[in-house]
Protein backbone atom coordinates (compact mmCIF):
# COMPACT_ATOMS: atom_id res chain seq x y z
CA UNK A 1 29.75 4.60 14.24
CA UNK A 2 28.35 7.42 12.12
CA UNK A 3 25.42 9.17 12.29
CA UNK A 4 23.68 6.84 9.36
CA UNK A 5 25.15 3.65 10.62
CA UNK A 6 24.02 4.72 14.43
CA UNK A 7 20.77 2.15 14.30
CA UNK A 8 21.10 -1.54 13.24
CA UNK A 9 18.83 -4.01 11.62
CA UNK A 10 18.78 -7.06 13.78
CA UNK A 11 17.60 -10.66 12.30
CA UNK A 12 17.71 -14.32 12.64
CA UNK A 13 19.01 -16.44 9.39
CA UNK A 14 15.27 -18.34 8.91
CA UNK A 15 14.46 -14.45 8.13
CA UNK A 16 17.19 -13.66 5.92
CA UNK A 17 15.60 -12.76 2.48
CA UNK A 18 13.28 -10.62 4.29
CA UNK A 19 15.99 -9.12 6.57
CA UNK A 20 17.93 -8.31 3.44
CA UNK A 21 15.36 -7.15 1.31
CA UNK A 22 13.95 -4.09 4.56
CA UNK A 23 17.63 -3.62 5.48
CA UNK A 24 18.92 -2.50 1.93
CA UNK A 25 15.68 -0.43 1.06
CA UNK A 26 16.13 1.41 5.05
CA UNK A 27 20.13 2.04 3.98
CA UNK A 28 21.06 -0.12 7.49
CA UNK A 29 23.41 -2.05 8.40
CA UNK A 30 22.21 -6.02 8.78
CA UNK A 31 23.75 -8.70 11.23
CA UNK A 32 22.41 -12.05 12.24
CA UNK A 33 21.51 -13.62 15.82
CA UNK A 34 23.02 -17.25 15.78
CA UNK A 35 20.82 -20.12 17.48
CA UNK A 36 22.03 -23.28 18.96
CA UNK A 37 19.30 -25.53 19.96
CA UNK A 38 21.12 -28.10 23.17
CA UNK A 39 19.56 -31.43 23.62
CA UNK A 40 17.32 -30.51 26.36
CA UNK A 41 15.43 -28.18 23.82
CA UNK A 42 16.87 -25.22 25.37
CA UNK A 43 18.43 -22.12 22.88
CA UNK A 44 21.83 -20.28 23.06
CA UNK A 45 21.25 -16.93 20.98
CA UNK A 46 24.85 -15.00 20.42
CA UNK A 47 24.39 -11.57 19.01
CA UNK A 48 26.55 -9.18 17.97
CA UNK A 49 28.60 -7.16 20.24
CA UNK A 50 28.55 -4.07 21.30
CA UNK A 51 25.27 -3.02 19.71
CA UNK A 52 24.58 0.71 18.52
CA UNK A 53 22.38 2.67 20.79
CA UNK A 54 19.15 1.72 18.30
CA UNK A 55 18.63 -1.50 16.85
CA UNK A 56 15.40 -2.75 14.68
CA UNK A 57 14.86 -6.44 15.84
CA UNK A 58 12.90 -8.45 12.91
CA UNK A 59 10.86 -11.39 14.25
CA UNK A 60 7.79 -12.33 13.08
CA UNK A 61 6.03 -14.57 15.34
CA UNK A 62 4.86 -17.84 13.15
CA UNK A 63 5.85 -20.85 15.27
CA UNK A 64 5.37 -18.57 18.26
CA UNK A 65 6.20 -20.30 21.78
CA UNK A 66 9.88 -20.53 21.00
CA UNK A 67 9.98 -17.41 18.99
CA UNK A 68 8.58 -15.90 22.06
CA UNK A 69 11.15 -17.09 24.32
CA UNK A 70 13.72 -15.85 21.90
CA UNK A 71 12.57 -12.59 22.25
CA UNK A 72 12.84 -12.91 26.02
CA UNK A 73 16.78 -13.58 25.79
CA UNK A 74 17.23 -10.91 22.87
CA UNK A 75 15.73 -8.31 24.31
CA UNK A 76 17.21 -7.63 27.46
CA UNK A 77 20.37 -8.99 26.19
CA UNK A 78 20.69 -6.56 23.29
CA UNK A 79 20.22 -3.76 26.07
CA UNK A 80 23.15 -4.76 27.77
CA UNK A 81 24.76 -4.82 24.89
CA UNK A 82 24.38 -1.23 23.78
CA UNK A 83 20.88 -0.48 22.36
CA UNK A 84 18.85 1.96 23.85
CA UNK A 85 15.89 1.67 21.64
CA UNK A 86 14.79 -1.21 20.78
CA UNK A 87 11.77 -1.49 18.26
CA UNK A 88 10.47 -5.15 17.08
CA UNK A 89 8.91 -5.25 13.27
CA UNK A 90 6.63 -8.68 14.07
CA UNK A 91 4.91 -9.00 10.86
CA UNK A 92 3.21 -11.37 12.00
CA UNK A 93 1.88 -10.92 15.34
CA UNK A 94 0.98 -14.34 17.39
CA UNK A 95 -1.80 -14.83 20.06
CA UNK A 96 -3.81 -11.93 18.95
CA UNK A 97 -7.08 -13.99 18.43
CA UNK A 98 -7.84 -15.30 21.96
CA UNK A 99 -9.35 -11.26 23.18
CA UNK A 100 -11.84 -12.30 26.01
CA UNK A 101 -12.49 -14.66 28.27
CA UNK A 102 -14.62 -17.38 26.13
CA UNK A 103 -15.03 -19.85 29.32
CA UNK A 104 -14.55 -18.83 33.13
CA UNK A 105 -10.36 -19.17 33.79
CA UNK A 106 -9.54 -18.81 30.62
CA UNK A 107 -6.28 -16.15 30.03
CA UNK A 108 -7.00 -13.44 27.65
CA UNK A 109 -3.84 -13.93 25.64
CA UNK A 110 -4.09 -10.99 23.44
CA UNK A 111 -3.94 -8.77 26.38
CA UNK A 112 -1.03 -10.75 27.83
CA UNK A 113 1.24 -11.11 25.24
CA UNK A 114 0.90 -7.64 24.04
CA UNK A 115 1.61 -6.27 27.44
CA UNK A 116 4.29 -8.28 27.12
CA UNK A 117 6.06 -7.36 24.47
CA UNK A 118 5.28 -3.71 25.43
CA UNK A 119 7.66 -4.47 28.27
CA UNK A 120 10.03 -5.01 26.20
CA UNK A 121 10.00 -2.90 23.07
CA UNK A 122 10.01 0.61 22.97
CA UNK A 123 7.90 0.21 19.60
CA UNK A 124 6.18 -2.62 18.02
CA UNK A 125 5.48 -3.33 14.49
CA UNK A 126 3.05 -5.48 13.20
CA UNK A 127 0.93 -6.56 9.79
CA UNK A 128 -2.68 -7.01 9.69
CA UNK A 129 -3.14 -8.42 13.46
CA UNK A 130 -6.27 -11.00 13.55
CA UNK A 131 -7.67 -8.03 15.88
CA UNK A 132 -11.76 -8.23 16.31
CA UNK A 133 -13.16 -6.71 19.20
CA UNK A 134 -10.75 -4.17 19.53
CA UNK A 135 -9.84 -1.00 17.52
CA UNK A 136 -6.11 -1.01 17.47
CA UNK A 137 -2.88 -2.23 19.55
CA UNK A 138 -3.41 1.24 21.81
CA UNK A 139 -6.25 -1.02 23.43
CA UNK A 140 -4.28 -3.62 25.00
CA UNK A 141 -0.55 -1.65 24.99
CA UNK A 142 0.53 1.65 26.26
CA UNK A 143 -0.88 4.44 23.49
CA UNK A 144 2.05 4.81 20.80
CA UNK A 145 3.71 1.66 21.37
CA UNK A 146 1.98 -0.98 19.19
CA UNK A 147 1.73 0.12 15.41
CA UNK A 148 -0.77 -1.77 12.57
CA UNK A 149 -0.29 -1.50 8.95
CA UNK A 150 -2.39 -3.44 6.63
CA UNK A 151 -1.25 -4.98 3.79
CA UNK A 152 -4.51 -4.85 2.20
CA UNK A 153 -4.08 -2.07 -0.37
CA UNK A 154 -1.20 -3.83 -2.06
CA UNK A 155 -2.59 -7.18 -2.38
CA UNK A 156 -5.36 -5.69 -3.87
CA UNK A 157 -3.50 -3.94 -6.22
CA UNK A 158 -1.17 -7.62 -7.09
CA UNK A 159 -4.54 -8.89 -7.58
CA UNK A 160 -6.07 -6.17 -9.66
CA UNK A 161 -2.56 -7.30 -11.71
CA UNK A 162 -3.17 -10.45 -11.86
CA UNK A 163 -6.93 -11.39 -12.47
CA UNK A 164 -8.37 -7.69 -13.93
CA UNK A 165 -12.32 -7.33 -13.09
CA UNK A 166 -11.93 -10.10 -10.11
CA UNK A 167 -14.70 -10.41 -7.40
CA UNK A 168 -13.15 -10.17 -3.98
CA UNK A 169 -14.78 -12.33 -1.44
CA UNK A 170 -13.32 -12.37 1.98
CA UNK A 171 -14.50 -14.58 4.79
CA UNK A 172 -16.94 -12.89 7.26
CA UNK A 173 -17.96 -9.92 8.52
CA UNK A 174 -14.62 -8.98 10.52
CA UNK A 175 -13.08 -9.27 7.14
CA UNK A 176 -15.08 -6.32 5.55
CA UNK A 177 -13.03 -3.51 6.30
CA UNK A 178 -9.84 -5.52 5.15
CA UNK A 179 -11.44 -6.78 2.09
CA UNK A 180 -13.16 -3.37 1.15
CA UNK A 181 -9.64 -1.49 1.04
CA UNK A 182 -8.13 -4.55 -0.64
CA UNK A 183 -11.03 -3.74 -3.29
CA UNK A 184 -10.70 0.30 -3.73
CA UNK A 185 -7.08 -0.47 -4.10
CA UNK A 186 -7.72 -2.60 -7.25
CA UNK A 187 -11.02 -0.88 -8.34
CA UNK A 188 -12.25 -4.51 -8.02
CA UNK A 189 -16.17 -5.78 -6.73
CA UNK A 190 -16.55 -7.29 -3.42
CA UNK A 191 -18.62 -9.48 -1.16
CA UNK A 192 -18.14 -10.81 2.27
CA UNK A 193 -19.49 -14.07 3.77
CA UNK A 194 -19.97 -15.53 7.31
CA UNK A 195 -17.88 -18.37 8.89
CA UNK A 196 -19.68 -20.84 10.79
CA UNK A 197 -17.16 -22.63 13.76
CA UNK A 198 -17.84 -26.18 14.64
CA UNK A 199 -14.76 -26.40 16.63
CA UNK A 200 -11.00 -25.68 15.43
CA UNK A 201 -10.82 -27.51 12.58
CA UNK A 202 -14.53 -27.84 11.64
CA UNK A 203 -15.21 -24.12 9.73
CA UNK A 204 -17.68 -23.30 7.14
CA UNK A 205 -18.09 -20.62 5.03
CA UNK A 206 -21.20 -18.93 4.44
CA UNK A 207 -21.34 -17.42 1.34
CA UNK A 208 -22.64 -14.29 0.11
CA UNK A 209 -25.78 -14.20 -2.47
CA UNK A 210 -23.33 -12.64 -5.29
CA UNK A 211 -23.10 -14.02 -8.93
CA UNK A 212 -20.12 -15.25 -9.69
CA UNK A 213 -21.05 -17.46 -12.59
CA UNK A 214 -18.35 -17.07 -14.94
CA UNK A 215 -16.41 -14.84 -13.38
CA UNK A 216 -13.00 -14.99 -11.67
CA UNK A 217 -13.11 -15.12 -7.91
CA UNK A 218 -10.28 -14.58 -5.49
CA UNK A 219 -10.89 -15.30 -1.65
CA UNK A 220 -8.83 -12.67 0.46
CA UNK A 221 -8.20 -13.39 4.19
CA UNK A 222 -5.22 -12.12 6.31
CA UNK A 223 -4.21 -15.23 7.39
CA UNK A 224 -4.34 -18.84 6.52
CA UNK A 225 -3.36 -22.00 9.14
CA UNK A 226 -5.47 -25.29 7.98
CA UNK A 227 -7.22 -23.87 5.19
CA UNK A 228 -10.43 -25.60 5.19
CA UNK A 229 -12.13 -23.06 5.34
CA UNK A 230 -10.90 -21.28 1.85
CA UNK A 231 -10.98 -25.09 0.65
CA UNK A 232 -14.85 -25.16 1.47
CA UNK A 233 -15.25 -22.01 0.00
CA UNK A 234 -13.29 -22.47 -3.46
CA UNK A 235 -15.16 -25.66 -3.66
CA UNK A 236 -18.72 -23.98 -3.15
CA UNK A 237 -17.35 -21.14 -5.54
CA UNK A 238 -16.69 -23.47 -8.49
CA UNK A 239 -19.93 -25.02 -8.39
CA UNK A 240 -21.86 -21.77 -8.32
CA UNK A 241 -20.19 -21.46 -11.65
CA UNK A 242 -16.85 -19.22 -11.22
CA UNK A 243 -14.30 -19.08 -14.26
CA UNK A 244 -11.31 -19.58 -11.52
CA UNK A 245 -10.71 -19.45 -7.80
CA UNK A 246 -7.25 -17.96 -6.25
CA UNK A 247 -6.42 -17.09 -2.71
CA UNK A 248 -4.87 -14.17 -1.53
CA UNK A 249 -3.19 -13.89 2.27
CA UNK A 250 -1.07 -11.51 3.92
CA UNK A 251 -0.35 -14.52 6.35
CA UNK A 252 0.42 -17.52 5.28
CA UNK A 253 0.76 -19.72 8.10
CA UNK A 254 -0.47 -23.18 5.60
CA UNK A 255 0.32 -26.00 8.39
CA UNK A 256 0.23 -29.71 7.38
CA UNK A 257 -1.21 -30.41 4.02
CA UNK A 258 -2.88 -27.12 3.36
CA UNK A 259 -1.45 -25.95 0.32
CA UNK A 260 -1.91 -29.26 -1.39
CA UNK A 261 -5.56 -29.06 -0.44
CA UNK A 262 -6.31 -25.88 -1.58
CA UNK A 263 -4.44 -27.04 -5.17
CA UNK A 264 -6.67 -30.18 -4.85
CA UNK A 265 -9.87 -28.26 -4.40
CA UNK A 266 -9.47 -26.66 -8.14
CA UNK A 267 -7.75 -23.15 -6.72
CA UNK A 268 -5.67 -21.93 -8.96
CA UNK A 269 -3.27 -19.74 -7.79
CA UNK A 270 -2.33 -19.15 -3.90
CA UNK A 271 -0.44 -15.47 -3.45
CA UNK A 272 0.86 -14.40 0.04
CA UNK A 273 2.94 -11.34 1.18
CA UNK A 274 5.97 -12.28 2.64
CA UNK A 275 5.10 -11.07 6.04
CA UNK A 276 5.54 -15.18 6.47
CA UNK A 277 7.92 -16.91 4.74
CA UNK A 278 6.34 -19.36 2.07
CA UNK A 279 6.64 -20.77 -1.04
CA UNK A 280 3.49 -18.81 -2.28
CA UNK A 281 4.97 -15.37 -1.29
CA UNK A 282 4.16 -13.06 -4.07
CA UNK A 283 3.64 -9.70 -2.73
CA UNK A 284 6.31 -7.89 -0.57
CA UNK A 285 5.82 -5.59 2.45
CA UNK A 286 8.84 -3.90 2.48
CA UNK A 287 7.57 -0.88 0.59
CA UNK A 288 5.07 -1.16 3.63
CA UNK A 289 7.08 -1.58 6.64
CA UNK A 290 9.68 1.39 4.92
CA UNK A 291 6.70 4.06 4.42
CA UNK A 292 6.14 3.29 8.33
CA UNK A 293 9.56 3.05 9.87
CA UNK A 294 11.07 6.37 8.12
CA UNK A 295 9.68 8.50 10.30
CA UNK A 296 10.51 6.58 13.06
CA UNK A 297 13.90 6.16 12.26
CA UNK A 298 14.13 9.97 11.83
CA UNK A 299 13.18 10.98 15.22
């Protein structure tokens, strides 16, 4: 294998367009892992073989407890196969929000599967992780192993596209960082509101004291899984008075009837990045995950 071929861009086919799209702006090679699912529930992965000494595993981890298992098989079975480094682009990282102890006994996830994972990958990639009380990934893996991009700055460019002089309102206070880069990047105004749990699927959106009468709205989060609360909040949003309400997400997760809802609720458009594979994907992070992996790559 020569020198440009010597790393490999490793996927699995419910990935492909995404696969495709990072392998052919990297210049690497692609090949699929086939999945067999037996009877019992239990999977038979077959990857290529041998393996060059590096390989870039894709997996994001939507759907995560079997995903998760996958990447127990794949990774020690791609070392045995040839690759010396292994580095996993998850763009979109799973059990990231449970990050202390809540209730006596209960297992810090977010420490666990990151250690994980660590164990595993020499390097690990990641989107906008729902990360609140820490920093960064060097928190809860060994320093240098877990890189964070945000995909932020481009949706707030796609929006700035989109819906020119837009108010950006994002969900609650953990969201002001994400929301206030998402803004610079489009030259766009801002606001953030609270969110007010009444259990998982009971969440309420306080909203911030900004005009939006007449004006176009869009409601930025970086992910989205039932949607009620953005439904709560587009509905509150149009009776203050706003011209139009989109969403924007960098994951969109959208289980059960989500998407309908939100359509049902009077928003208008629903943009994602592609981080997750949807039908509203609209933004990609390839350009993103390239800027990062380059240098990687190159050492």
């Amino acid at each position: 294998m020569n020198q440009r071929n010597s790393m490999l861009l490793l996927a699995f086919e419910d990935e492909a367009m995404l696969a495709r799209e990072l392998a052919e702006a990297l210049g690497l090679p692609l090949a699929f892992i086939s999945r067999h699912r037996f009877p019992d529930g239990e999977l038979r992965l077959v990857l290529p073989k041998p393996l060059p000494e590096r390989v870039l595993l894709l997996r994001g981890l939507q759907q995560p407890n079997e995903k998760l298992v996958e990447l127990l098989i794949t990774a020690p079975a791609a070392r045995e196969y040839g690759a010396r480094q292994l580095l996993l682009v998850a763009p979109y990282l799973a059990y990231m929000r449970q990050d202390m102890e809540f209730t006596p006994g209960e297992a810090v996830s977010q420490r666990h599967i990151a250690r994980l994972l660590a164990a595993h990958f020499d390097r690990v990639l990641t989107i906008d992780p729902h990360l609140h009380r820490i920093a960064s990934l060097d928190e809860v893996m060994p320093p240098g192993t877990g890189l964070a991009l945000s995909a932020a700055p481009v949706l707030g460019e796609w929006i700035a596209a989109q819906v020119p002089g837009a108010v950006l309102i994002g969900p609650d206070e953990e969201s002001a960082q994400w929301v206030s880069e998402a803004a610079r990047a489009g030259s766009l105004d801002h606001a953030v509101g609270r969110k007010v749990r009444h259990g998982d699927h009971q969440v309420v959106l306080a909203l911030p004291e900004v005009d939006v009468n007449g004006r176009a709205v869009v409601l930025l989060d970086d992910m989205a899984s039932t949607g009620r609360t953005l439904i709560g909040s587009a509905q509150e949003l149009l009776a203050r008075g706003a011209a139009s309400v989109d969403v924007a997400v960098t994951h969109a997760l959208f289980n059960g009837d989500a998407l309908p809802a939100l359509k049902a609720a009077g928003v208008r458009h629903v943009w994602s990045s592609n981080a997750v594979p949807h039908e509203s994907n609209a933004v990609s992070v390839v350009p993103l995950l390239v800027k990062a992996l380059k240098p990687l790559l190159a050492t």
